[in-house]
Protein backbone atom coordinates (compact mmCIF):
# COMPACT_ATOMS: atom_id res chain seq x y z
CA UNK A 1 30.06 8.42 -7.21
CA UNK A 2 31.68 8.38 -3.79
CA UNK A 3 29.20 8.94 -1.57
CA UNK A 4 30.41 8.43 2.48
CA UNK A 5 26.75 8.38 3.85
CA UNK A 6 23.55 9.21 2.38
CA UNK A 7 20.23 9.15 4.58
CA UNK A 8 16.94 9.92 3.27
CA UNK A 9 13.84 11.18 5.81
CA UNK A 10 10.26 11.60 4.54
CA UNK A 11 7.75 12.85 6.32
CA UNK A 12 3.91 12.91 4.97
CA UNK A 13 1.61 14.66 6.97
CA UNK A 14 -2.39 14.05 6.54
CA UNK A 15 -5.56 16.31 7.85
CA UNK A 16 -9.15 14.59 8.83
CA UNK A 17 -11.88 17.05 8.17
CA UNK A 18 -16.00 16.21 8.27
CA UNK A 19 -17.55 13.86 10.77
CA UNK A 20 -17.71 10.11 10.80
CA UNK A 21 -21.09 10.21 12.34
CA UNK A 22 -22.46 12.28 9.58
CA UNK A 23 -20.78 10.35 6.65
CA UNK A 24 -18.91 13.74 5.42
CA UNK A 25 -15.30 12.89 7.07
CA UNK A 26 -12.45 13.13 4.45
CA UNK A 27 -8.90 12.17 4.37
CA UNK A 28 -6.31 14.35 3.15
CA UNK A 29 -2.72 14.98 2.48
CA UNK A 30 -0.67 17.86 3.20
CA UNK A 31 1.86 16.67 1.42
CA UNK A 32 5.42 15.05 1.41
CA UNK A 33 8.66 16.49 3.22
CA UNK A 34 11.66 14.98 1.84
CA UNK A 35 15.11 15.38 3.72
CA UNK A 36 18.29 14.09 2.26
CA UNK A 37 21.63 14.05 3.84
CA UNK A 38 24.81 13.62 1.98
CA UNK A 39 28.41 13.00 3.21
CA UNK A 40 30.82 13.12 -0.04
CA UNK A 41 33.82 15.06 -1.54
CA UNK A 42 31.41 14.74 -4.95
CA UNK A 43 31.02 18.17 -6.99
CA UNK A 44 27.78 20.05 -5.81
CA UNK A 45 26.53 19.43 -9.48
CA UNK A 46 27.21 15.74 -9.39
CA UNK A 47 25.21 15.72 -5.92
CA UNK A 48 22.65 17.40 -7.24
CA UNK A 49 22.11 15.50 -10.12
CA UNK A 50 21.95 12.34 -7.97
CA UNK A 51 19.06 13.86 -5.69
CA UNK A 52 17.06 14.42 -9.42
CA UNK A 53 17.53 11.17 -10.33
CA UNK A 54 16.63 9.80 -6.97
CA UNK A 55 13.47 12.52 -6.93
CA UNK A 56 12.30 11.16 -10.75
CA UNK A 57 12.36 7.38 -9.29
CA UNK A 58 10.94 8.09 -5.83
CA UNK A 59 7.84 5.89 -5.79
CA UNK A 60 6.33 7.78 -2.75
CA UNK A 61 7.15 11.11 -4.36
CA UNK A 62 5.69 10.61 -7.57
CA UNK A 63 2.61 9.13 -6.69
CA UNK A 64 1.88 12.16 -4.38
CA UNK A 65 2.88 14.53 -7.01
CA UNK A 66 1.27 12.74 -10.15
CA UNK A 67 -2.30 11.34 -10.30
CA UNK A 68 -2.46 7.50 -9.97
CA UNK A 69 -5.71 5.79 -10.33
CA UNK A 70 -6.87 4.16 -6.84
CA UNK A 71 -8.93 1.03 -6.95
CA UNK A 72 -10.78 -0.49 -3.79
CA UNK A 73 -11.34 -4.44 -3.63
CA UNK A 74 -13.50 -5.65 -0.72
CA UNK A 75 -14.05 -9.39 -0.01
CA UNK A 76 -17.01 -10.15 2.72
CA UNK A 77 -17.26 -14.23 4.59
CA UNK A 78 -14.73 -14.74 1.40
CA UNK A 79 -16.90 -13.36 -1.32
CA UNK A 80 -16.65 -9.89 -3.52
CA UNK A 81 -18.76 -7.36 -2.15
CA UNK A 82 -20.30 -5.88 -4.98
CA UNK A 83 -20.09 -1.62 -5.50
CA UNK A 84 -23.17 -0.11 -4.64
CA UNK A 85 -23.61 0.81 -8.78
CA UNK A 86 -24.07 -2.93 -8.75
């Protein structure tokens, strides 16, 4: 493809709800704003197929819009902290 410029902008926005002091306060996301601006003579179809290609390999777009597992690790003084189930 001949592509002159291409720039690429995301923006993910997060809310804080609960309290800290009570042990209720919970992250979360309001989800992910992606801009893309494109400088080329390409075919509108050819440009568009390059923004779903970029959108299906997007590792910040598909892990907001797929569920990943999330794992936590904690080491304390250089030792595993064990999960309170343990």
């Amino acid at each position: 493809m001949n592509i002159k410029s291409i720039r690429l902008e995301q923006v993910m926005r997060f809310s804080m709800k609960g309290s800290f002091l009570k042990g209720t306060a919970k992250g979360d996301s309001l989800g992910l704003e992606t801009h893309v601006h494109v400088e080329s003579d390409e075919p509108v179809e050819r440009v568009r197929e390059l923004i779903r290609i970029g959108e299906q390999t997007c590792f910040s777009l598909q892990t907001v819009v797929n569920s990943v597992p999330a794992e936590t690790h904690v080491t304390l003084n250089g030792e595993a902290l064990p999960t309170q189930d343990q």
